[in-house]
C-alpha atoms as a PDB file:
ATOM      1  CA  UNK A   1     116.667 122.036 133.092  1.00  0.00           C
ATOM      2  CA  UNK A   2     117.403 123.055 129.416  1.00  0.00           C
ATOM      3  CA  UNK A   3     117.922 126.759 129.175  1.00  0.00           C
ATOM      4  CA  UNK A   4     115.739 129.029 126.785  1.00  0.00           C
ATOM      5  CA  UNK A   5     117.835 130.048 124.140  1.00  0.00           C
ATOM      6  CA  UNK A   6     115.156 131.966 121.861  1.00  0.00           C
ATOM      7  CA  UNK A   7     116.184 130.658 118.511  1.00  0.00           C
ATOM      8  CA  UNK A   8     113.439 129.274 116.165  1.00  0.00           C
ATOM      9  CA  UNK A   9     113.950 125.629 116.054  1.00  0.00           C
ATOM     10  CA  UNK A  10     112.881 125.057 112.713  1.00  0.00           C
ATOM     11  CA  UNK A  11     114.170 127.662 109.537  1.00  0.00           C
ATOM     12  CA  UNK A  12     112.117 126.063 106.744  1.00  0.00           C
ATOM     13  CA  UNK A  13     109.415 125.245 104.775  1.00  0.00           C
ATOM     14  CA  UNK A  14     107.373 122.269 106.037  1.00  0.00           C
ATOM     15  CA  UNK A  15     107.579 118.890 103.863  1.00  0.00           C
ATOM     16  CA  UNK A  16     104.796 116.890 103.337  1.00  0.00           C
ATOM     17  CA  UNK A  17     105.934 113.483 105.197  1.00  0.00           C
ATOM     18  CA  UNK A  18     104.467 109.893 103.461  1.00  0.00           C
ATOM     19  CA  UNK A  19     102.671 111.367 100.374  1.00  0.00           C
ATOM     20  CA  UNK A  20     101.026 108.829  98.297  1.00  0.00           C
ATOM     21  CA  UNK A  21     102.997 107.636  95.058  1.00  0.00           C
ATOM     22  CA  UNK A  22     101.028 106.842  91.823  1.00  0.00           C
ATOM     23  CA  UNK A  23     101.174 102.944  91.494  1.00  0.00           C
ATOM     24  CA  UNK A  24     100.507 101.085  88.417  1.00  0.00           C
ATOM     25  CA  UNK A  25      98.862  98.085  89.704  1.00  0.00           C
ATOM     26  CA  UNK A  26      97.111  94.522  87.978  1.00  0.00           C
ATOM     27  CA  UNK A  27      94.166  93.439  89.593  1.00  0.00           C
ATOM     28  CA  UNK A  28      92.057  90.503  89.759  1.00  0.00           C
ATOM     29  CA  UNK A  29      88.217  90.519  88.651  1.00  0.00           C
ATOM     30  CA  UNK A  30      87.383  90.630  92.513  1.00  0.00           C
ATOM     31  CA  UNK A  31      89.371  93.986  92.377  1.00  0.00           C
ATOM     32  CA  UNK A  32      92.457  92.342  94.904  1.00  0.00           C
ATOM     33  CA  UNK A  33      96.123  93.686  93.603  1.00  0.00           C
ATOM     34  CA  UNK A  34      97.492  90.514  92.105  1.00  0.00           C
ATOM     35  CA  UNK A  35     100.436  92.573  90.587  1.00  0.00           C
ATOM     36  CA  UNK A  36     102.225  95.889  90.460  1.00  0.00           C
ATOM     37  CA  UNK A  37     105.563  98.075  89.765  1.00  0.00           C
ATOM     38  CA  UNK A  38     108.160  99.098  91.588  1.00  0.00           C
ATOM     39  CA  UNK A  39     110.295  99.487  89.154  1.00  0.00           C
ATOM     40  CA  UNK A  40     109.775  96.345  87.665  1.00  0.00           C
ATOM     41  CA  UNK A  41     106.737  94.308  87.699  1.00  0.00           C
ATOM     42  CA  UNK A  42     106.637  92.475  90.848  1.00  0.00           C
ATOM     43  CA  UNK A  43     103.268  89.699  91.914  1.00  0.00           C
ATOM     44  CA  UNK A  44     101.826  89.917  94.932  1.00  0.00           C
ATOM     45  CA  UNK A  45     102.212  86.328  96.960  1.00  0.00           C
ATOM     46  CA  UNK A  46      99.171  87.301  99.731  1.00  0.00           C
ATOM     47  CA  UNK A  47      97.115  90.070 100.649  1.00  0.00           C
ATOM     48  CA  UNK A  48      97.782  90.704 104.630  1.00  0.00           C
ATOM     49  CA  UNK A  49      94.878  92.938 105.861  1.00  0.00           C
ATOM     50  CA  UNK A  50      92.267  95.250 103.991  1.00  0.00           C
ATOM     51  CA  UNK A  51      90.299  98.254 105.203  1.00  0.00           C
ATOM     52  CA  UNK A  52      88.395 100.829 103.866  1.00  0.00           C
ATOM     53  CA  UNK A  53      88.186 104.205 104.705  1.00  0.00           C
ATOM     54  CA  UNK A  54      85.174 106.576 103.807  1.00  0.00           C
ATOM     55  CA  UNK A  55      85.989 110.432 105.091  1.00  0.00           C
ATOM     56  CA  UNK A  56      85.060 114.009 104.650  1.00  0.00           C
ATOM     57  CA  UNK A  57      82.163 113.082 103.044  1.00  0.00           C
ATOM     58  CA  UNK A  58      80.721 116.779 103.608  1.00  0.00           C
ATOM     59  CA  UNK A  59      83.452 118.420 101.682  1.00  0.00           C
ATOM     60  CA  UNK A  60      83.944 119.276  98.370  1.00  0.00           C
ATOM     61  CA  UNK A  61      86.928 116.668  97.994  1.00  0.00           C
ATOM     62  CA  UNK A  62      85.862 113.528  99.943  1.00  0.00           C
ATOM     63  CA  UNK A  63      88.005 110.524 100.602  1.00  0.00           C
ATOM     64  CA  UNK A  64      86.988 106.695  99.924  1.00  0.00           C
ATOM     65  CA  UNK A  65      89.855 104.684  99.737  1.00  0.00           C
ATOM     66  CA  UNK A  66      90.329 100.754  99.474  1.00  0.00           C
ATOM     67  CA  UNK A  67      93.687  99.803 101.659  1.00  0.00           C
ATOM     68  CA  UNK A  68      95.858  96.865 101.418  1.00  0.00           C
ATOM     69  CA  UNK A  69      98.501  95.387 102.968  1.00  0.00           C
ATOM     70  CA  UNK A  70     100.584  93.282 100.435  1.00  0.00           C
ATOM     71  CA  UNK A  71     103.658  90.776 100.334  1.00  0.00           C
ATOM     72  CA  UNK A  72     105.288  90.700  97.132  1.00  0.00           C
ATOM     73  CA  UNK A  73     107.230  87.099  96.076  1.00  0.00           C
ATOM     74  CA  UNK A  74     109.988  89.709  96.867  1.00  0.00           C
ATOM     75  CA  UNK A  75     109.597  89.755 100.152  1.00  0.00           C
ATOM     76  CA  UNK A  76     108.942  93.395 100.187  1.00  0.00           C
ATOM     77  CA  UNK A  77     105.440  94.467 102.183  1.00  0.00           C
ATOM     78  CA  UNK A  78     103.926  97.394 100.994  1.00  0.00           C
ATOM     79  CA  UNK A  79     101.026  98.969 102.199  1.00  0.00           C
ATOM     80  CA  UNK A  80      99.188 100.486  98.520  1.00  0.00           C
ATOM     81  CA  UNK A  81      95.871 101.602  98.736  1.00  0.00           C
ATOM     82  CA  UNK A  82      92.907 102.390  95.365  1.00  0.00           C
ATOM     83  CA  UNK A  83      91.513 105.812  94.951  1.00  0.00           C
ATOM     84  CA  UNK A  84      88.024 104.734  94.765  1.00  0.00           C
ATOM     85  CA  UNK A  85      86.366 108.143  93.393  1.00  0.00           C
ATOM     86  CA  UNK A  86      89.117 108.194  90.695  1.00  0.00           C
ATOM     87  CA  UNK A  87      90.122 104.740  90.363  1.00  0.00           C
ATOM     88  CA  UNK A  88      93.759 105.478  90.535  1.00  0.00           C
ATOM     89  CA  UNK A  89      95.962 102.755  92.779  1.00  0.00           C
ATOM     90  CA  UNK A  90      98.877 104.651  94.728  1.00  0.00           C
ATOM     91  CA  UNK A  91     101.849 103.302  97.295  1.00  0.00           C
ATOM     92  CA  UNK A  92     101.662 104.725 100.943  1.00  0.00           C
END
């Protein structure tokens, strides 16, 4: 058995973990990312999976979000999702 030593483990503030990045994203007339940026403008070669999610609808701020899960021709799989009260697109 580990003893007790009494110390705090952690000394800090805590850090938000996986915060949403603003995305500039291209989309099709269907509304489907077809391209974005990371850093360069990068097309999307297929959409994986999409999902909604509709919370906290009884709140002042509620949440209604459009998820996707994207391959770039890059290779690079992202999982980006569109604000759908604001209209924003962001990068999870």
């Amino acid at each position: 058995m580990v003893e007790n030593t009494g110390k705090t483990l952690r000394t800090g503030p805590l850090k938000p973990v996986n915060q949403p990045e603003p995305l500039k994203v291209v989309a099709s007339i269907s509304g489907h990312p077809v391209a974005l940026w990371t850093g360069r403008r990068q097309l999307v070669q297929v959409v994986e999976d999409r999902w909604r999610i509709d919370d906290e609808w009884w709140r002042h701020e509620t949440v209604s979000r459009m998820y996707y899960s994207v391959r770039l021709v890059s290779g690079l799989k992202l999982v980006i999702f569109k604000d759908l009260i604001g209209g924003e697109w962001y990068r999870q």
